[in-house]
Protein backbone atom coordinates (compact mmCIF):
# COMPACT_ATOMS: atom_id res chain seq x y z
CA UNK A 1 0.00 0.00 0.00
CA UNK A 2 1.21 3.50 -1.10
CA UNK A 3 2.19 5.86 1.56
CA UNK A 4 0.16 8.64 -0.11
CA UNK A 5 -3.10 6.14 0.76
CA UNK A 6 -1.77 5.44 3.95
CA UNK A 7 -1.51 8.87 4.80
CA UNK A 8 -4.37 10.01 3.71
CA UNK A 9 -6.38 7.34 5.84
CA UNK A 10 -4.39 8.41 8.94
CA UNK A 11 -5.13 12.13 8.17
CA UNK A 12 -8.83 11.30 7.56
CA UNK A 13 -9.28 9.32 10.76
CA UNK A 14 -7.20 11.38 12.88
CA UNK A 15 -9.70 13.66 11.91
CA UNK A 16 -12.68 12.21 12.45
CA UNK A 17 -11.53 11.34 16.01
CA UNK A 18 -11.28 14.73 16.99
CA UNK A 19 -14.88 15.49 16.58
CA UNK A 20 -15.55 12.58 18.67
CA UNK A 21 -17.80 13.40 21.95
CA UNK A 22 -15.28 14.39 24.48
CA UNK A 23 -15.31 12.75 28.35
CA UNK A 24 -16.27 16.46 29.58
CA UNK A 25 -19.85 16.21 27.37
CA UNK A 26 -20.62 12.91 28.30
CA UNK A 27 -20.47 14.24 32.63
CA UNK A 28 -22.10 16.91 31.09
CA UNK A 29 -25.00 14.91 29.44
CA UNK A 30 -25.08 12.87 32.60
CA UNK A 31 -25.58 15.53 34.99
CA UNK A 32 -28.53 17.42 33.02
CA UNK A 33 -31.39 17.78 34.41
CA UNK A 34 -33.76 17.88 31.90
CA UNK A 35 -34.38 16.98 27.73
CA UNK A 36 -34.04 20.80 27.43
CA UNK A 37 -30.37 20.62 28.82
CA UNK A 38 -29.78 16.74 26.59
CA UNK A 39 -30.75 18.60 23.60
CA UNK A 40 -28.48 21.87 24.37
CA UNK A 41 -25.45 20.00 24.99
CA UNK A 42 -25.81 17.99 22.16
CA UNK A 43 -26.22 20.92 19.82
CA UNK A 44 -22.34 21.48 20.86
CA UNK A 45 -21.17 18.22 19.18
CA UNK A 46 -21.07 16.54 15.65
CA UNK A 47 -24.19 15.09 16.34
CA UNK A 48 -25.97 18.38 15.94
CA UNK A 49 -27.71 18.20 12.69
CA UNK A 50 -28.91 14.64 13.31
CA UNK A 51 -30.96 15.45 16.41
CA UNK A 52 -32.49 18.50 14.84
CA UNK A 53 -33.90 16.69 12.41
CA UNK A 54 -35.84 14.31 14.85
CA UNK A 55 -39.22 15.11 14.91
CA UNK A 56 -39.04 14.48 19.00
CA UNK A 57 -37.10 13.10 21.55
CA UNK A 58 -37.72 9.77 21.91
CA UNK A 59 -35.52 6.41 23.12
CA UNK A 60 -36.73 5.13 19.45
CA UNK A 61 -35.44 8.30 17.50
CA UNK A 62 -32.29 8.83 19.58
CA UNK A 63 -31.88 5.52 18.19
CA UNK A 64 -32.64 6.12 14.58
CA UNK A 65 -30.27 9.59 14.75
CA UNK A 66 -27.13 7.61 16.31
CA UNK A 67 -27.40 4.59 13.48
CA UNK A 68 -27.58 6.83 11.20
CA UNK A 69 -24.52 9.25 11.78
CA UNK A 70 -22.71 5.90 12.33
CA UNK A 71 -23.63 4.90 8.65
CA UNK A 72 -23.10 8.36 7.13
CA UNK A 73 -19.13 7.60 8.92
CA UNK A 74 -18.77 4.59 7.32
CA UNK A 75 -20.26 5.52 4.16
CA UNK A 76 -18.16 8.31 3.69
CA UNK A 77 -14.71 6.57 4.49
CA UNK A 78 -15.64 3.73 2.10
CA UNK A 79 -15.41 6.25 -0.53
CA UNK A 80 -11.98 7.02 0.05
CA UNK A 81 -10.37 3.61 0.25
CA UNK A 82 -9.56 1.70 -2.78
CA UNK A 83 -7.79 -1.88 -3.70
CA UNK A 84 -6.74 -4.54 -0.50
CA UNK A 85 -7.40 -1.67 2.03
CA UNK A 86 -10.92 -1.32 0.61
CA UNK A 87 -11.52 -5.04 0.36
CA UNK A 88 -10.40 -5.26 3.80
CA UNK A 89 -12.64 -2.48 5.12
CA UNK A 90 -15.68 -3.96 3.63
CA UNK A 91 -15.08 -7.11 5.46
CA UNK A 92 -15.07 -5.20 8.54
CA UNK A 93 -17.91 -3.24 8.17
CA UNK A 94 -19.71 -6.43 7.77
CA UNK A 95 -19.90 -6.98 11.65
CA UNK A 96 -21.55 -3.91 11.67
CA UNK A 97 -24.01 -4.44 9.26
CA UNK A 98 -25.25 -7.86 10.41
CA UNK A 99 -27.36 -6.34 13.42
CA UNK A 100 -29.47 -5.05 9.99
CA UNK A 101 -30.68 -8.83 9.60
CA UNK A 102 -30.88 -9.65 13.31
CA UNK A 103 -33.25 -6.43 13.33
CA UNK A 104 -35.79 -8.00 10.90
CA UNK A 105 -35.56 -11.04 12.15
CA UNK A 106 -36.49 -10.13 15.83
CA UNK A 107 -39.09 -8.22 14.30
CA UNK A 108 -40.76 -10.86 12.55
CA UNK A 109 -40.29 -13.17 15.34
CA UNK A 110 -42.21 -10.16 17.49
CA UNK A 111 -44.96 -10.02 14.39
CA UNK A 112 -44.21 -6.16 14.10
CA UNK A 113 -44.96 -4.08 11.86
CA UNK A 114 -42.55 -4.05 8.53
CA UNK A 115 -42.63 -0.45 8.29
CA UNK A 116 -41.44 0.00 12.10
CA UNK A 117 -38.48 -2.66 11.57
CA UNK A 118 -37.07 -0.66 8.41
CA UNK A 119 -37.51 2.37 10.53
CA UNK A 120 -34.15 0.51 12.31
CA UNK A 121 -32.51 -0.50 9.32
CA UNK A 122 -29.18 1.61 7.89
CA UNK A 123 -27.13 -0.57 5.79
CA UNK A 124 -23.69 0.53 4.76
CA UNK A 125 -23.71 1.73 1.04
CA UNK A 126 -21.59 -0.26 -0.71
CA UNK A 127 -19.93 -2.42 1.81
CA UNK A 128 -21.42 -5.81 0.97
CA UNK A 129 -22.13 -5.49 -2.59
CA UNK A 130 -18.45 -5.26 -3.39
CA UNK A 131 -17.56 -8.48 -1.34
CA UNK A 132 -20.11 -10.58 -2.22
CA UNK A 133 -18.39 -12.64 -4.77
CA UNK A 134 -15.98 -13.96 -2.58
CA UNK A 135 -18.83 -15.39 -0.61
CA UNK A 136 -19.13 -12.39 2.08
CA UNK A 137 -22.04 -11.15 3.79
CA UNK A 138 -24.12 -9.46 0.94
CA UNK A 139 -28.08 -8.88 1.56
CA UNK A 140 -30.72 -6.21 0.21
CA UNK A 141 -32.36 -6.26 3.88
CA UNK A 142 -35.99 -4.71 2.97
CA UNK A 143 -36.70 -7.12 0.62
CA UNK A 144 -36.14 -9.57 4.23
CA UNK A 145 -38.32 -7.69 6.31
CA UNK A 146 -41.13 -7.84 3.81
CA UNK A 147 -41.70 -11.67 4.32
CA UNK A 148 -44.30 -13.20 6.90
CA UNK A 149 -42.28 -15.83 8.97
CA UNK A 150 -38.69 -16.60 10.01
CA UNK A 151 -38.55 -19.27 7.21
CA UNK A 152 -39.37 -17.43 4.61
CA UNK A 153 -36.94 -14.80 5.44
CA UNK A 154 -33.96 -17.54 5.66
CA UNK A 155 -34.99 -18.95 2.74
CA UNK A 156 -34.74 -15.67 0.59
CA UNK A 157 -31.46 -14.40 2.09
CA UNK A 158 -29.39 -14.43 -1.16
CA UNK A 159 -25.41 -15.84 -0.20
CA UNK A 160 -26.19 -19.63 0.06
CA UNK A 161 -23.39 -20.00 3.10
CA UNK A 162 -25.04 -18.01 5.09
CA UNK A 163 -28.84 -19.25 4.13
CA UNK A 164 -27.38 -23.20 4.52
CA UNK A 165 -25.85 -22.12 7.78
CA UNK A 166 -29.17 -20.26 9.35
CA UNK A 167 -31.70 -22.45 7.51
CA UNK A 168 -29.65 -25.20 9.39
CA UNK A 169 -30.32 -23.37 13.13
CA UNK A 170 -34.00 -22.69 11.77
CA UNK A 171 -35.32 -26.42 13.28
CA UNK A 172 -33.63 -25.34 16.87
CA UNK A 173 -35.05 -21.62 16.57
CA UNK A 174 -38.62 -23.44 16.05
CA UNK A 175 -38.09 -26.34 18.95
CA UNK A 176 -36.95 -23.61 21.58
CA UNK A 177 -38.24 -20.42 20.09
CA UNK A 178 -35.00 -19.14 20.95
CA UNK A 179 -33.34 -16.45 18.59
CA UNK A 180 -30.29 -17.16 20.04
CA UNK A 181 -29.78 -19.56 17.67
CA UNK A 182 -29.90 -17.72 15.15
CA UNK A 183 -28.18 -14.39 16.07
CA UNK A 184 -25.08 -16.69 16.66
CA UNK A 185 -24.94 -18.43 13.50
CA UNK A 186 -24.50 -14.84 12.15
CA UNK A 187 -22.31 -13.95 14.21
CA UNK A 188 -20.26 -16.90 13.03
CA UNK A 189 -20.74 -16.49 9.66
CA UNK A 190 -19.23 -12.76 9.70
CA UNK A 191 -16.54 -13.56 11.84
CA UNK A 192 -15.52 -16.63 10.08
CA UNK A 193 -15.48 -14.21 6.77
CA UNK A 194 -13.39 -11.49 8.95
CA UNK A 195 -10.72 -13.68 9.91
CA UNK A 196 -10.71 -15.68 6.51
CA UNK A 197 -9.78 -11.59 4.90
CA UNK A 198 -7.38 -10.33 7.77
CA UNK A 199 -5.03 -13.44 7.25
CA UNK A 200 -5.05 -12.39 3.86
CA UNK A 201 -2.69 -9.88 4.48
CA UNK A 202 1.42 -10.55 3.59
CA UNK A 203 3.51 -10.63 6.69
CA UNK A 204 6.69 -8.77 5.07
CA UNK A 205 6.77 -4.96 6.83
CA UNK A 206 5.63 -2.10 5.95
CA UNK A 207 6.90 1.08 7.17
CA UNK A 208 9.08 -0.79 9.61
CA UNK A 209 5.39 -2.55 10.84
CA UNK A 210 3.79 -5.92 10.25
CA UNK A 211 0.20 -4.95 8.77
CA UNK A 212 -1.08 -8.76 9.15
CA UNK A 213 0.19 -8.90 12.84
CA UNK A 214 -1.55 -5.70 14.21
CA UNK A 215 -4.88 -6.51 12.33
CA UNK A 216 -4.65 -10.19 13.39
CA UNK A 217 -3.97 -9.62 16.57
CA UNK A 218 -7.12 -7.22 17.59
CA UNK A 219 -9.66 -9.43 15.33
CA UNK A 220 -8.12 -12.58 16.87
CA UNK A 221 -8.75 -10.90 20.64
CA UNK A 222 -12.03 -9.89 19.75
CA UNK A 223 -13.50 -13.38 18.46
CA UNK A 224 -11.66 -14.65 21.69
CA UNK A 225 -13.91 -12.04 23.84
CA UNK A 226 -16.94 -13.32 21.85
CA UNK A 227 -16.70 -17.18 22.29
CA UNK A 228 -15.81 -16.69 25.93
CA UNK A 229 -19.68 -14.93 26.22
CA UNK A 230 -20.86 -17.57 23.57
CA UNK A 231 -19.77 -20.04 25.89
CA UNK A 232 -20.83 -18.56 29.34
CA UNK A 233 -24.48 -17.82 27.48
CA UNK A 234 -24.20 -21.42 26.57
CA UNK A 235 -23.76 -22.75 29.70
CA UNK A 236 -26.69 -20.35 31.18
CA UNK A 237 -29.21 -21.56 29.24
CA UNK A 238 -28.58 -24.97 28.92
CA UNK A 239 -27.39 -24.55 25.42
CA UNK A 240 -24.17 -27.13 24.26
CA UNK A 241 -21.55 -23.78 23.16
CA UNK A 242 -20.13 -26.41 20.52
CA UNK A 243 -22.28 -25.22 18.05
CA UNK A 244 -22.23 -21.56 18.38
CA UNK A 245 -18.57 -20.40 18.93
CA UNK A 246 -17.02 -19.27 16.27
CA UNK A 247 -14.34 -21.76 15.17
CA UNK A 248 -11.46 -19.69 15.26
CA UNK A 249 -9.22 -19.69 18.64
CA UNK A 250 -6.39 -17.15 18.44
CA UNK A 251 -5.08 -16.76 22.14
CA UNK A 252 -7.43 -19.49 24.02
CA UNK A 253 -7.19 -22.17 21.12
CA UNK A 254 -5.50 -24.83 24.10
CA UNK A 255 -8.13 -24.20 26.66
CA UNK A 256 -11.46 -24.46 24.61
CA UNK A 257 -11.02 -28.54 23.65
CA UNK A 258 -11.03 -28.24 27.39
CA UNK A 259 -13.66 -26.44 28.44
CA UNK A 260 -16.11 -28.06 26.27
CA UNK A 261 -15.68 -30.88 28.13
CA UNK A 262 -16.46 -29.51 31.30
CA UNK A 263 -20.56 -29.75 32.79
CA UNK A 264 -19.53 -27.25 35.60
CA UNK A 265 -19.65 -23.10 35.50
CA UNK A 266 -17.56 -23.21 38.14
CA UNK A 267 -15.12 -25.23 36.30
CA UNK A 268 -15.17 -23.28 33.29
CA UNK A 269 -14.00 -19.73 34.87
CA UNK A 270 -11.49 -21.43 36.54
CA UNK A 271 -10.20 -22.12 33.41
CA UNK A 272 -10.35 -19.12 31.98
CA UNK A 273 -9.07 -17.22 35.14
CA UNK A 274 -6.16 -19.29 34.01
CA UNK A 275 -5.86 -18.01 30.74
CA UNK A 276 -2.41 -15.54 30.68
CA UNK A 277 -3.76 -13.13 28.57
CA UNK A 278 -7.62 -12.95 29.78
CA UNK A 279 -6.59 -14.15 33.08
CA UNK A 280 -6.97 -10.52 34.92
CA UNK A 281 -10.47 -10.15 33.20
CA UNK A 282 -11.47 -12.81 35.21
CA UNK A 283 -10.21 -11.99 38.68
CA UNK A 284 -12.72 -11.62 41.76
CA UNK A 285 -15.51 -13.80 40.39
CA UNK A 286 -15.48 -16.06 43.02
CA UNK A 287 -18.63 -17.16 44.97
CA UNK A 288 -20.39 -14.96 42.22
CA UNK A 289 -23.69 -15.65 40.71
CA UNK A 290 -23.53 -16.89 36.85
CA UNK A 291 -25.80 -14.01 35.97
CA UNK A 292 -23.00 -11.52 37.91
CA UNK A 293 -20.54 -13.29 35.98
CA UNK A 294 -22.13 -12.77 32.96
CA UNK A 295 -23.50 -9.36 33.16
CA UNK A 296 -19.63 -8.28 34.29
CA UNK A 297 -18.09 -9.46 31.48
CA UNK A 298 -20.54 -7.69 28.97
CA UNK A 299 -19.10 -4.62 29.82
CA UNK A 300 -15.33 -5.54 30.98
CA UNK A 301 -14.47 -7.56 27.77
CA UNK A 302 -15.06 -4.52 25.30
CA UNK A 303 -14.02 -2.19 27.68
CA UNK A 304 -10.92 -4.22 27.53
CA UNK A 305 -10.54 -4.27 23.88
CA UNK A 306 -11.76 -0.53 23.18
CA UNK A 307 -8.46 0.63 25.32
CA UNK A 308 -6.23 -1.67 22.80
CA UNK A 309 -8.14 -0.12 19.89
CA UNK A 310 -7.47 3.19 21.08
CA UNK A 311 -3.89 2.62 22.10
CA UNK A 312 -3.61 1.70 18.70
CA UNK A 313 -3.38 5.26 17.42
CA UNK A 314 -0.54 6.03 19.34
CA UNK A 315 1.34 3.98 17.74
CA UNK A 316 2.88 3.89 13.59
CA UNK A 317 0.38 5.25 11.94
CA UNK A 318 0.52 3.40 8.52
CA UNK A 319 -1.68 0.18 9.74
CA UNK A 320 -4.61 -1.16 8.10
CA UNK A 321 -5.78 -2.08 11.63
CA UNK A 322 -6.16 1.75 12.56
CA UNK A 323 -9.63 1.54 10.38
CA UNK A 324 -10.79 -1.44 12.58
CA UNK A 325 -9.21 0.42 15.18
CA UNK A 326 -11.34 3.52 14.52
CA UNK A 327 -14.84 1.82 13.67
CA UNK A 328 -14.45 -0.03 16.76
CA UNK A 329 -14.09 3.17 19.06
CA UNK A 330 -16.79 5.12 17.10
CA UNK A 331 -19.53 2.16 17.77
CA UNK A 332 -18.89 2.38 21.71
CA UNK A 333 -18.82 6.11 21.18
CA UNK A 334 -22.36 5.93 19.98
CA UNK A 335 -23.30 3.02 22.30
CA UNK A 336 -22.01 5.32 24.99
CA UNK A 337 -24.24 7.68 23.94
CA UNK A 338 -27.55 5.98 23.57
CA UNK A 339 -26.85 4.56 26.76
CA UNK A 340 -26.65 7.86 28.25
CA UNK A 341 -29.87 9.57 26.86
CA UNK A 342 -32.03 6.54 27.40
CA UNK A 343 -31.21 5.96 30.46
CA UNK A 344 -31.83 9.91 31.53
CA UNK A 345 -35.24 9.56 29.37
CA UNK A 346 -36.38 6.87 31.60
CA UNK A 347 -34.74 8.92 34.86
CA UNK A 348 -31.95 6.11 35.59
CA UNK A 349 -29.64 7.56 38.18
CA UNK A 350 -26.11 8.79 36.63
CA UNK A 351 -24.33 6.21 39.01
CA UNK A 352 -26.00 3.46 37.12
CA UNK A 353 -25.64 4.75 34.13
CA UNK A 354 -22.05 5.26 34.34
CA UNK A 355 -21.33 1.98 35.55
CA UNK A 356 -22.20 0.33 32.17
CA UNK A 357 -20.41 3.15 29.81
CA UNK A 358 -17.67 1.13 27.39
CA UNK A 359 -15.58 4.18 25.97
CA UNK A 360 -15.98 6.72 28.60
CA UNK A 361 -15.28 5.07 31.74
């Protein structure tokens, strides 16, 4: 890759991170007292123009404004990225984009309304499309959201992998009525297609860097994060995790053989208290409710890998893995955010609030 592409990309996201929301608006946000003050202090960042064009403040259009400033982001660095680092992009976006078809497909399974699902709906222009002939996640979603039943909807998802591997969930979805089942064979599917494209990369340096290393690494420790919740959810519910984790083990590849084999909680976060690089993630969980466990982790493991992601950018700048590196802090940015103003609409105290921010802890 060119140094005149690499340096654009590091101007351009350099950039964009300084209009991020800063720790000071966030306190700020926290500490209003009314929608009044939300609204005023959110007139003060880049968020401006998409919360005056709500026609009210509401948990649902809060939502709608934040998904879409996140898509107008993406969209608008896709358009500057061409050859391997665009190919590679796309691929990432594609975690992103998959909540689109785990949208409709909670919403049929609710029976709502098509119109109110697409209302929640903000594919990435041009992110799939370009990937889909090397058998990446590629989907017109309304189309999806149109159909009557679950079924139908798997059935007229166009990549075949990804129909084969959801149509083959579909008979446990219908026994347990569970859309667990299928949110994780997504999930597995996109991740699978992620890793497959970051290996991709040639290991001689760049720049006095390793591109495949950096972007290997932080993929690699995020589909570890995910199967260690795949297989604590699991566990929970009765569910065997052998199905559902996605089968790619980058730093805990000798412990899961292991821990599949084991019919005891207890036994399990011993084993991953074990772990030397997750170990510390893990410590005072003892005596602790499953749930506990569980609901700690949710916000420890990405708070965890947001502060690699952002370390990231203090190091060489010319790295593919600063765009992961970026989208990554931007989504926790926003989920940050609609965490916030939520929680304040439905008069949460700012304690509790706080206690579940990712990005501005």
């Amino acid at each position: 890759m060119s140094l005149w592409t690499y340096g654009y990309l590091n101007a351009r996201l350099r950039g964009l991170l300084s209009f991020m929301t800063r720790a000071d608006t966030i306190h700020n946000l926290l500490q209003a007292a009314t929608v009044n003050e939300l609204i005023d202090i959110i007139n003060l960042t880049s968020y401006k123009k998409y919360f005056e064009a709500l026609d009210e403040i509401s948990i649902d259009q809060i939502e709608i404004a934040l998904k879409t400033h996140f898509s107008d982001i993406c969209n608008s660095l896709h358009r500057g990225l061409r050859g391997k680092l665009a190919y590679t992009f796309n691929a990432i976006l594609a975690k992103f984009n998959s909540p689109n078809l785990k949208t409709i497909l909670r919403g049929i399974h609710a029976d709502l309304d098509r119109d109110d699902i697409l209302k929640y709906i903000f594919p990435i222009k041009g992110s799939f499309p370009r990937i889909a002939s090397n058998g990446c996640f590629s989907e017109s979603f309304t189309p999806l959201a149109k159909e009557n039943t679950i079924k139908d909807a798997l059935e007229n998802i166009r990549n075949p992998e990804l129909r084969n591997k959801l149509l083959e969930a579909y008979s446990e979805y219908q026994a347990s009525d569970n859309l667990l089942f299928l949110e994780l064979s997504i999930d597995n599917f996109v991740y699978s297609q992620l890793w497959k494209t970051v290996c991709k990369w040639k290991s001689n340096k760049l720049f006095r860097i390793n591109p495949k290393f950096h972007i290997k690494n932080l993929v690699g420790e995020e589909i570890d994060l995910m199967n260690i919740l795949v297989i604590l959810r699991c566990i929970s519910q009765g569910i065997d995790p052998q199905q559902f984790i996605i089968p790619i083990y980058y730093r805990i590849c000798k412990i899961v053989p292991i821990i599949l084999k084991q019919d005891s909680i207890d036994k399990v976060s011993q084993i991953f208290s074990q772990c030397p690089f997750y170990e510390y993630l893990f410590a005072d969980f003892a005596d602790k409710e499953l749930f506990e466990v569980i609901s700690t982790l949710e916000v420890t493991l990405p708070r965890h890998h947001v502060r690699l992601c952002r370390d990231c950018f203090n190091e060489h700048p010319y790295n593919v893995a600063l765009l992961y590196c970026f989208l990554i802090v931007k989504f926790y940015e926003i989920y940050d955010l609609r965490l916030v103003l939520a929680g304040k609409l439905e008069e949460m105290s700012p304690t509790k609030i706080q206690n579940h921010l990712i990005l501005y802890t």
